[in-house]
C-alpha atoms as a PDB file:
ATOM      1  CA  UNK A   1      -5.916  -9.256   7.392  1.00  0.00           C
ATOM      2  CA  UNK A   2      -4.950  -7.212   4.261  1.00  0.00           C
ATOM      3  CA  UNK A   3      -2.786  -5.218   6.379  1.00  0.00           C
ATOM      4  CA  UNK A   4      -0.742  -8.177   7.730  1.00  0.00           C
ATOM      5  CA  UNK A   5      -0.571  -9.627   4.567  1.00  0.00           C
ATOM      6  CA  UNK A   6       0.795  -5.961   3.515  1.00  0.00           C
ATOM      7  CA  UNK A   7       3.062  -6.325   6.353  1.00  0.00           C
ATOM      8  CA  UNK A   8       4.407  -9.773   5.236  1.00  0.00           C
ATOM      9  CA  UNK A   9       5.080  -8.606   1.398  1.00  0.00           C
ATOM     10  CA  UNK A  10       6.950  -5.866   2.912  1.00  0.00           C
ATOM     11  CA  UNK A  11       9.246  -8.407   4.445  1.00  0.00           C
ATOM     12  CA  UNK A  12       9.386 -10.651   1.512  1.00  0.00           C
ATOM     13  CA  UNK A  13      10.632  -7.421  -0.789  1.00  0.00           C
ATOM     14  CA  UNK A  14      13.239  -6.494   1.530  1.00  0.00           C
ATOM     15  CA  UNK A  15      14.792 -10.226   1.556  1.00  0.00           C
ATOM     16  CA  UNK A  16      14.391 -10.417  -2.272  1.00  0.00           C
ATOM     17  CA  UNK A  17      15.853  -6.913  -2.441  1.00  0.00           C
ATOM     18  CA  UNK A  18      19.440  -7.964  -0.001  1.00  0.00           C
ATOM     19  CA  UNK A  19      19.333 -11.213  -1.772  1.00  0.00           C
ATOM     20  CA  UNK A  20      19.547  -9.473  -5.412  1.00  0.00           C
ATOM     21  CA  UNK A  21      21.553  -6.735  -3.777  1.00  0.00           C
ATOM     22  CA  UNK A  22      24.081  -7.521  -6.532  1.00  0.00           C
ATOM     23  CA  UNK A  23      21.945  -8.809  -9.672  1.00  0.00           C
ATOM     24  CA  UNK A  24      19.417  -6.223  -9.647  1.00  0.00           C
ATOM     25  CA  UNK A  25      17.458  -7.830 -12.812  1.00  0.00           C
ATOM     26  CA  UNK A  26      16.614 -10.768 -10.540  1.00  0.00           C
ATOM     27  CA  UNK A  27      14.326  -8.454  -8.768  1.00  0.00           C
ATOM     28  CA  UNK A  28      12.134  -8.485 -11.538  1.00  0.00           C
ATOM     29  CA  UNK A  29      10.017 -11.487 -11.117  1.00  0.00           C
ATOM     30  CA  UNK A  30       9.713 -11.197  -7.331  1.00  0.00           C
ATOM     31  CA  UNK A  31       8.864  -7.212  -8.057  1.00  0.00           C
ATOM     32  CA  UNK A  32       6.198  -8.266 -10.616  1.00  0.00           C
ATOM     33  CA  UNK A  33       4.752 -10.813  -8.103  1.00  0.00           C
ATOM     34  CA  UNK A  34       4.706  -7.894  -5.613  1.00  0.00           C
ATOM     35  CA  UNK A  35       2.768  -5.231  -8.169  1.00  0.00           C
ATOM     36  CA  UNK A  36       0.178  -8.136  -9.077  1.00  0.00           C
ATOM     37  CA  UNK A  37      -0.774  -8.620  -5.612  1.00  0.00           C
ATOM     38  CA  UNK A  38      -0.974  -5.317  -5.162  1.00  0.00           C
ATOM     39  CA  UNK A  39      -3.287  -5.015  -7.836  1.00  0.00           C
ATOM     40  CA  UNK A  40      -5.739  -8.611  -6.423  1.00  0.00           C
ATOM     41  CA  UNK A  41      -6.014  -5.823  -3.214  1.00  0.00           C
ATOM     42  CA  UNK A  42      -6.699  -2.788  -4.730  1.00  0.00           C
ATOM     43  CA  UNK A  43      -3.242  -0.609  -3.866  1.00  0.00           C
ATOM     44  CA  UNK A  44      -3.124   0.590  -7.516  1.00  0.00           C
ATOM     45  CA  UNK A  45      -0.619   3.546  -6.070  1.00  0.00           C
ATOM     46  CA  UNK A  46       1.383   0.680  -4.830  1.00  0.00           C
ATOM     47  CA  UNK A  47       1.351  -0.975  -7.869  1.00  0.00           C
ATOM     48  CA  UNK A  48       2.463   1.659  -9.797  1.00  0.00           C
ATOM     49  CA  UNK A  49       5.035   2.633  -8.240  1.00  0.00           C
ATOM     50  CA  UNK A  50       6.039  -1.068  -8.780  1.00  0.00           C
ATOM     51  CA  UNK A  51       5.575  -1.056 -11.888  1.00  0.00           C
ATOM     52  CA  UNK A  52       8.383   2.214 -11.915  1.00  0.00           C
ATOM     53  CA  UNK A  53      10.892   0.617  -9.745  1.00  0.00           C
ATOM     54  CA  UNK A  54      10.417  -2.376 -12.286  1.00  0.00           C
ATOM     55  CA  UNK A  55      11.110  -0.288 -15.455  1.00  0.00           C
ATOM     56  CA  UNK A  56      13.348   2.006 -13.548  1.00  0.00           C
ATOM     57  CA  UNK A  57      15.802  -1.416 -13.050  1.00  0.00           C
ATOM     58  CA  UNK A  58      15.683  -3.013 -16.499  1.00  0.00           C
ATOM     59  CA  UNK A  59      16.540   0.765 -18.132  1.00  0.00           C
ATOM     60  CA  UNK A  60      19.419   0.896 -15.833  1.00  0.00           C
ATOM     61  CA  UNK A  61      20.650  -2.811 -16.393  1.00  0.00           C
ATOM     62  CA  UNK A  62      20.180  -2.488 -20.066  1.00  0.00           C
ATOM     63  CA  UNK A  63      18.914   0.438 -22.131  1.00  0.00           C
ATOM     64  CA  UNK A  64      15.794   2.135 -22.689  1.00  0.00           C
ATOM     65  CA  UNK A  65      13.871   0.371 -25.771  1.00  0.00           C
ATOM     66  CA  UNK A  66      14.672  -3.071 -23.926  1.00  0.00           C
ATOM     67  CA  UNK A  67      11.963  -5.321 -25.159  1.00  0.00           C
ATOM     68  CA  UNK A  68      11.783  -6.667 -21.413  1.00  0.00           C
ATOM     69  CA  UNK A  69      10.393  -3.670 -20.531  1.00  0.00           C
ATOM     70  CA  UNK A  70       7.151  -4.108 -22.654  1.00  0.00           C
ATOM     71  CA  UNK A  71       5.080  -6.209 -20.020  1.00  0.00           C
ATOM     72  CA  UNK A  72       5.870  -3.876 -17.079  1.00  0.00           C
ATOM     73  CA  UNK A  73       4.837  -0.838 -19.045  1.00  0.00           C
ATOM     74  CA  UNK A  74       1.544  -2.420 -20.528  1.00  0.00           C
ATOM     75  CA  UNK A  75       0.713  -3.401 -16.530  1.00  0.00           C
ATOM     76  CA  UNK A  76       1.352  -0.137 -15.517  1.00  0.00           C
ATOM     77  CA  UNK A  77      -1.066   1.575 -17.876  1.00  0.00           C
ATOM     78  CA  UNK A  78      -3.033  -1.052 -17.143  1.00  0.00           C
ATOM     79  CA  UNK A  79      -3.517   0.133 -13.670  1.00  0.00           C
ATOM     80  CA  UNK A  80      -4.943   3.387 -14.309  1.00  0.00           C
ATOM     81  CA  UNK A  81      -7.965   2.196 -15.346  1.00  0.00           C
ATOM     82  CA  UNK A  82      -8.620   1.933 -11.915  1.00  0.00           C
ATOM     83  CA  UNK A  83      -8.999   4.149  -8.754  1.00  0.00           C
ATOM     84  CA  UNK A  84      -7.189   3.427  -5.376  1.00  0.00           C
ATOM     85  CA  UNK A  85      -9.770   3.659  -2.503  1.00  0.00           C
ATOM     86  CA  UNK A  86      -7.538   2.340  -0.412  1.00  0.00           C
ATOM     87  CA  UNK A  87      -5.073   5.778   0.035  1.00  0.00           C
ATOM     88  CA  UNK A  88      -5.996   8.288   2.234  1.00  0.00           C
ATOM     89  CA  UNK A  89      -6.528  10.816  -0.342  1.00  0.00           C
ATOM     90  CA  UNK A  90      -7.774   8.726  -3.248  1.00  0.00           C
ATOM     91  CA  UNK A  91      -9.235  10.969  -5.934  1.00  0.00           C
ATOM     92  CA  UNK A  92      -6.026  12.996  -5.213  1.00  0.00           C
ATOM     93  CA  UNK A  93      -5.076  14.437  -8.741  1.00  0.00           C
ATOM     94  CA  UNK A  94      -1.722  13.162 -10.259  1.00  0.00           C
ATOM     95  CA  UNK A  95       0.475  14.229 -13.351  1.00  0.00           C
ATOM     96  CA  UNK A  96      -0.241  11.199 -14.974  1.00  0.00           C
ATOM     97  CA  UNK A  97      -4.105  10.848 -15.831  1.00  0.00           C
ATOM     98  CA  UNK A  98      -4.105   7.657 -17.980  1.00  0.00           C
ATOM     99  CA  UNK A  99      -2.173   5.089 -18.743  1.00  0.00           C
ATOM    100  CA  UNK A 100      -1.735   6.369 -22.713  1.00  0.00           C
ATOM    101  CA  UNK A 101       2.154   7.428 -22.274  1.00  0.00           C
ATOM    102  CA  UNK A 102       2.891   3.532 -20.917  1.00  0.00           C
ATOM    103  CA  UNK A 103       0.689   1.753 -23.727  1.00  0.00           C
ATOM    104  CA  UNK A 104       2.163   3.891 -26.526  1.00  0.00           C
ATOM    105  CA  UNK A 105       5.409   3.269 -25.507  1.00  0.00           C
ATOM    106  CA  UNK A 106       4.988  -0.235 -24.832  1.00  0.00           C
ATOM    107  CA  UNK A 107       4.147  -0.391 -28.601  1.00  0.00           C
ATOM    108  CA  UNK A 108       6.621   1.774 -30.018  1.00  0.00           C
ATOM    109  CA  UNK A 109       9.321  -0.935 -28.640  1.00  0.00           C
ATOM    110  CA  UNK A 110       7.736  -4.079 -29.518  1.00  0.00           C
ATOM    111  CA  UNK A 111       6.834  -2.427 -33.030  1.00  0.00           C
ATOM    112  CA  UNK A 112      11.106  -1.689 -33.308  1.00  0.00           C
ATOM    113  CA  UNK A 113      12.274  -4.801 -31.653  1.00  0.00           C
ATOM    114  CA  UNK A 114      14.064  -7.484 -34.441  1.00  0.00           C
ATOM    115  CA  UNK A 115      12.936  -9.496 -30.915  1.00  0.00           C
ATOM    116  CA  UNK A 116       9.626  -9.151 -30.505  1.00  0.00           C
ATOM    117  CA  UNK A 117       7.243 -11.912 -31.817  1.00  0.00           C
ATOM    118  CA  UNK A 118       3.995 -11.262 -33.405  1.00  0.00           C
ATOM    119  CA  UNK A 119       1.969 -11.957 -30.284  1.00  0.00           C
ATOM    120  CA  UNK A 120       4.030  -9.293 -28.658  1.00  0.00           C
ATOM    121  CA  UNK A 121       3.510  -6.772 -31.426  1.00  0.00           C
ATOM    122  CA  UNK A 122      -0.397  -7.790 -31.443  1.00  0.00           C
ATOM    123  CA  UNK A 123      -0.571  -7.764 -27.530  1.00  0.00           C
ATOM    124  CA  UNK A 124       0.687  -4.315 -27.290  1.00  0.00           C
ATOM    125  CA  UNK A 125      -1.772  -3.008 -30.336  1.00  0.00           C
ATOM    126  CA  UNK A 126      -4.168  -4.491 -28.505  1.00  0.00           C
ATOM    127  CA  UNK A 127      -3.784  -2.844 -24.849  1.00  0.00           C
ATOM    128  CA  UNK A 128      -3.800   0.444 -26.782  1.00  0.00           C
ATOM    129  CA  UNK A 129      -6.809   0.022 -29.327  1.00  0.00           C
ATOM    130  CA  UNK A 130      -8.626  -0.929 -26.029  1.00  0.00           C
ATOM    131  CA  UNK A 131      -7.499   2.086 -23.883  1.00  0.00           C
ATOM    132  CA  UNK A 132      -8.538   4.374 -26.987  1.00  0.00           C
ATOM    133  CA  UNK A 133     -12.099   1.967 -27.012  1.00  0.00           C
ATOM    134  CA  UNK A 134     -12.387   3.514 -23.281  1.00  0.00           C
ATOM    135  CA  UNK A 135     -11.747   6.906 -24.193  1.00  0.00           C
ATOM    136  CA  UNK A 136     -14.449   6.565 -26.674  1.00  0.00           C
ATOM    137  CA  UNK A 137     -11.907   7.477 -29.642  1.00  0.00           C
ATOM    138  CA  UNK A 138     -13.587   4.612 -31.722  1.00  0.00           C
ATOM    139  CA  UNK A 139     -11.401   6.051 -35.042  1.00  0.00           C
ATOM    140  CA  UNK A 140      -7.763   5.379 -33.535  1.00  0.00           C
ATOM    141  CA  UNK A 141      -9.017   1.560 -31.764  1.00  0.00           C
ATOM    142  CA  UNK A 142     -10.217   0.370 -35.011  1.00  0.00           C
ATOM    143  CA  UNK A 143      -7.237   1.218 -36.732  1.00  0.00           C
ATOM    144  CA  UNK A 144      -5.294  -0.792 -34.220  1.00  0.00           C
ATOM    145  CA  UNK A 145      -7.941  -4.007 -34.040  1.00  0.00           C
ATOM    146  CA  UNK A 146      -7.435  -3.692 -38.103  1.00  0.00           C
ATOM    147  CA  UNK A 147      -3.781  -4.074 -37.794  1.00  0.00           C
ATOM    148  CA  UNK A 148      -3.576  -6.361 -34.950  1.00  0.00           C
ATOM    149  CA  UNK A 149      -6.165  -8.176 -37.107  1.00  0.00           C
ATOM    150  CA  UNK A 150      -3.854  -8.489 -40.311  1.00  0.00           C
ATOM    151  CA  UNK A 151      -0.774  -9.904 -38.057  1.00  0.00           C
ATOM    152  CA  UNK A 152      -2.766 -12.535 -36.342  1.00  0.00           C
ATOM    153  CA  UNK A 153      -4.485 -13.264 -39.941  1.00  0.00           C
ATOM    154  CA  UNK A 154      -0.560 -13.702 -42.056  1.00  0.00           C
ATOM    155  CA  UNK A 155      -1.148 -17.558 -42.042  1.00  0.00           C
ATOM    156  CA  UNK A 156      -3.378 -20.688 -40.297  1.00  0.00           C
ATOM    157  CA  UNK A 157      -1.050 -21.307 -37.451  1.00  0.00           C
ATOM    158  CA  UNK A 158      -2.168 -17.383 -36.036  1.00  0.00           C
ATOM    159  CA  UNK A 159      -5.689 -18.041 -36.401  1.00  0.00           C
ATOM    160  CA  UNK A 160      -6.133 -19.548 -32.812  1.00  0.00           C
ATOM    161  CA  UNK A 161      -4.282 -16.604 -31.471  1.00  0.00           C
ATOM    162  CA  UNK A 162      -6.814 -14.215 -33.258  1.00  0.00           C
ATOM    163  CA  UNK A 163      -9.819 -15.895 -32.085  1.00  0.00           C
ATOM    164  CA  UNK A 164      -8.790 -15.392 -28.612  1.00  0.00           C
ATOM    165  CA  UNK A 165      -7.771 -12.062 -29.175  1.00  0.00           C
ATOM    166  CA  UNK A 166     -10.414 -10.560 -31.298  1.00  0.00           C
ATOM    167  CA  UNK A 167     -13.072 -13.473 -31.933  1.00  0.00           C
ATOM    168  CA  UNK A 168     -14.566 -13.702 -28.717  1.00  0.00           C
ATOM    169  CA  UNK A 169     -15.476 -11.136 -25.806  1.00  0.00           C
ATOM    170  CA  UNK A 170     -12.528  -9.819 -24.086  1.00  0.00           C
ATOM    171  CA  UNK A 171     -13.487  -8.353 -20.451  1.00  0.00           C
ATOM    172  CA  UNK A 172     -11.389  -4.991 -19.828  1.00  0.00           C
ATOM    173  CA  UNK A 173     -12.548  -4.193 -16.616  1.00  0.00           C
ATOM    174  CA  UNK A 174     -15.075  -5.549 -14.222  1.00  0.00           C
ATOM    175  CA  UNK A 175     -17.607  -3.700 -12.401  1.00  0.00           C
ATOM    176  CA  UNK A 176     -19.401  -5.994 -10.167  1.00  0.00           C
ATOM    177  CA  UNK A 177     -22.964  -5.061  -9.853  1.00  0.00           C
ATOM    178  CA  UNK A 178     -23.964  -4.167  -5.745  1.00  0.00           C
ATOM    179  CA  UNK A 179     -25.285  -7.310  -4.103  1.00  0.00           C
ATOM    180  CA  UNK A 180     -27.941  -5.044  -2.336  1.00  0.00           C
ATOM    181  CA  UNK A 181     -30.720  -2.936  -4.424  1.00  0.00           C
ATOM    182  CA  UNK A 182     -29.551   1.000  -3.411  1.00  0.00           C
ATOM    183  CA  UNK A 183     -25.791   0.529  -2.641  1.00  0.00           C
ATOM    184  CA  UNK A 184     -23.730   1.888  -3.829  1.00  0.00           C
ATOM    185  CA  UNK A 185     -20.276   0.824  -2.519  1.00  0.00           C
ATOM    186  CA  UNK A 186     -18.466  -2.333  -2.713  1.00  0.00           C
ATOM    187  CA  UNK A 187     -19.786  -2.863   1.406  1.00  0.00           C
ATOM    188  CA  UNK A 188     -22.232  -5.358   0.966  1.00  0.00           C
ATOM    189  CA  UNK A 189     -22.208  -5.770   4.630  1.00  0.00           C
ATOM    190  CA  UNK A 190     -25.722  -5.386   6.277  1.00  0.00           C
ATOM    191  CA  UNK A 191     -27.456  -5.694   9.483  1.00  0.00           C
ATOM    192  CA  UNK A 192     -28.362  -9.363  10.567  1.00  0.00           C
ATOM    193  CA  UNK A 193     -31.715  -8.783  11.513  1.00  0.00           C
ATOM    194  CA  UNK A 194     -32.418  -6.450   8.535  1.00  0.00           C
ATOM    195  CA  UNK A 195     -35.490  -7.837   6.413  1.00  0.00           C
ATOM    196  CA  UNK A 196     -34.217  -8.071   2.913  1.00  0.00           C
ATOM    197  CA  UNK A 197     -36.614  -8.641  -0.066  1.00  0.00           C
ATOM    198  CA  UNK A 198     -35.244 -11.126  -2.235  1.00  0.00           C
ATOM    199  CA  UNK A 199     -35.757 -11.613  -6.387  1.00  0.00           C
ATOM    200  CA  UNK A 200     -34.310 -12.155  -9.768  1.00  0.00           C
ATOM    201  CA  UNK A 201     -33.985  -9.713 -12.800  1.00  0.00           C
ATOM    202  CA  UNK A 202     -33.133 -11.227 -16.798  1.00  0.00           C
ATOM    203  CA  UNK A 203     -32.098  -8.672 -19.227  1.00  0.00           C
ATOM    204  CA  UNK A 204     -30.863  -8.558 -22.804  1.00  0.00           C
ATOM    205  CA  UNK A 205     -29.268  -6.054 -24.921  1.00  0.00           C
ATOM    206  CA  UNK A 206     -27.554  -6.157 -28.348  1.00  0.00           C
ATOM    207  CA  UNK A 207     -23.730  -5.064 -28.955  1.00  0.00           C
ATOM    208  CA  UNK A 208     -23.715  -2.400 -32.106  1.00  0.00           C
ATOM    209  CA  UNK A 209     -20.913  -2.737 -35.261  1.00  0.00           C
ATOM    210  CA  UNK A 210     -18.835  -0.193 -32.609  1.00  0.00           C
ATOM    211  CA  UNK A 211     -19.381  -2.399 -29.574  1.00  0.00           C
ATOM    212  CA  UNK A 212     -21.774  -0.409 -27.515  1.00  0.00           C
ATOM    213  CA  UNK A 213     -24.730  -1.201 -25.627  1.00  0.00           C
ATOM    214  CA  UNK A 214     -27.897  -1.220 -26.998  1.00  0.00           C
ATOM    215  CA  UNK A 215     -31.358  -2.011 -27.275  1.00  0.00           C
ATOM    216  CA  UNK A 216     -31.329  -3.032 -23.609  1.00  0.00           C
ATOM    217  CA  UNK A 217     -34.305  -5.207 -22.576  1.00  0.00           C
ATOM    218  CA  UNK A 218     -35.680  -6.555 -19.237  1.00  0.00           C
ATOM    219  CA  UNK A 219     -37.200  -9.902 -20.196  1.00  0.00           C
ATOM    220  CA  UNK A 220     -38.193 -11.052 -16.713  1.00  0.00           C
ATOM    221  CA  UNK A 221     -38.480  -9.923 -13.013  1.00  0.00           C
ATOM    222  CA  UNK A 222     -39.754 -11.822  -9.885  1.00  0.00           C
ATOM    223  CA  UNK A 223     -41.627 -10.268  -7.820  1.00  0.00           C
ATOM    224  CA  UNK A 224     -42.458  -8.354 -10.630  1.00  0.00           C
ATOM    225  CA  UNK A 225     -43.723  -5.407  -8.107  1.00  0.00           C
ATOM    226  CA  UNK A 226     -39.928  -4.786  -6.832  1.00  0.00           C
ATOM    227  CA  UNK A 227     -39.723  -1.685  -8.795  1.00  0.00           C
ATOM    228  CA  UNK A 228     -36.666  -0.836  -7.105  1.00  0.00           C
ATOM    229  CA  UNK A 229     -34.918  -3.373  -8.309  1.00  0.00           C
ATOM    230  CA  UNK A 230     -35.935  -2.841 -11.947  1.00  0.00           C
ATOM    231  CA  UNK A 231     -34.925   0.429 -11.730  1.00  0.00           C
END
């Protein structure tokens, strides 16, 4: 199914693409429609190279510290914090490790735009403090949060902006845990006549001043003799 549906975005580029043949920045939206479905199915190469023709298009069409090109490049370093298991060599090394270069420069523009709004300027602080957060450089991220801080924080109509930004938990990636005690792939597929032991787990944990996990607690299990589970 994936495949065919593959197939049919294929088909829907190419008509976009003869249809903008001659107003190239109207391939935008349709191309950033593409690169987030691409992303919903897990072709992160795809994506990215998406992402590029995007960028690629808007530098040609205009110049290269467009503030257009701000959302494309935050996407696109968006994407590497994930891995494509869906090429056939997928750990295959590339020249680009992270998505640093694209955040950075993402920010650089919105922080030199007389165009960009505060949200913009925030949003791209933001996407970098939290790629430094995953790198574990905790000095550089709260230097950003600080300053993204102080621009949502100038007066009372911002304060609803920071709240969502910074006031609340903000999920940067999700890992779902395996259905199945053991596996560990995203195949949660098993054999119908398989006999499956069945229970529930509660844990807690606290989040430290430099939001880590700590203090991590099991508070109930049932059957409380599934060790494996626990584990």
């Amino acid at each position: 199914l994936i495949d065919d549906a593959k197939k049919a975005q294929d088909r829907i580029f190419a008509l976009n693409r003869r249809f903008y043949d001659s107003r190239p920045l109207g391939l935008i939206q349709p191309l950033m429609r593409r690169a987030a479905w691409q992303h919903r199915t897990g072709h992160y190469h795809d994506e990215r190279a998406t992402y590029r023709s995007i960028i690629r298009i808007i530098e040609s069409q205009t110049n290269k510290d467009h503030l257009s090109l701000v959302e494309p490049l935050m996407q696109l370093g968006k994407s590497y914090y994930y891995i494509d298991l869906t090429a056939s060599q997928p750990y295959q090394a590339s020249q680009v490790a992270s998505g640093e270069m694209y955040f950075k420069r993402a920010h650089r523009i919105a922080e030199t735009s007389a165009d960009a709004g505060y949200l913009t300027v925030a949003a791209t602080k933001l996407a970098l403090a939290d790629y430094y957060l995953s790198q574990a450089s905790q000095g550089r991220a709260r230097k950003l949060y600080a300053e993204a801080w102080e621009i949502l924080s100038k007066d009372e109509s911002r304060l609803d902006d920071r709240y969502t930004a910074l006031e609340i938990p903000v999920r940067l990636k999700s890992n779902p845990v395996p259905q199945y005690v053991g596996n560990a792939s995203s195949d949660d597929r098993v054999s119908p006549d398989e006999q499956l032991l069945t229970g529930t787990l509660s844990a807690v944990f606290d989040i430290t001043i430099r939001g880590r996990v700590a203090n991590l607690r099991i508070t109930a299990m049932t059957p409380p003799e599934f060790t494996d589970m626990t584990r």
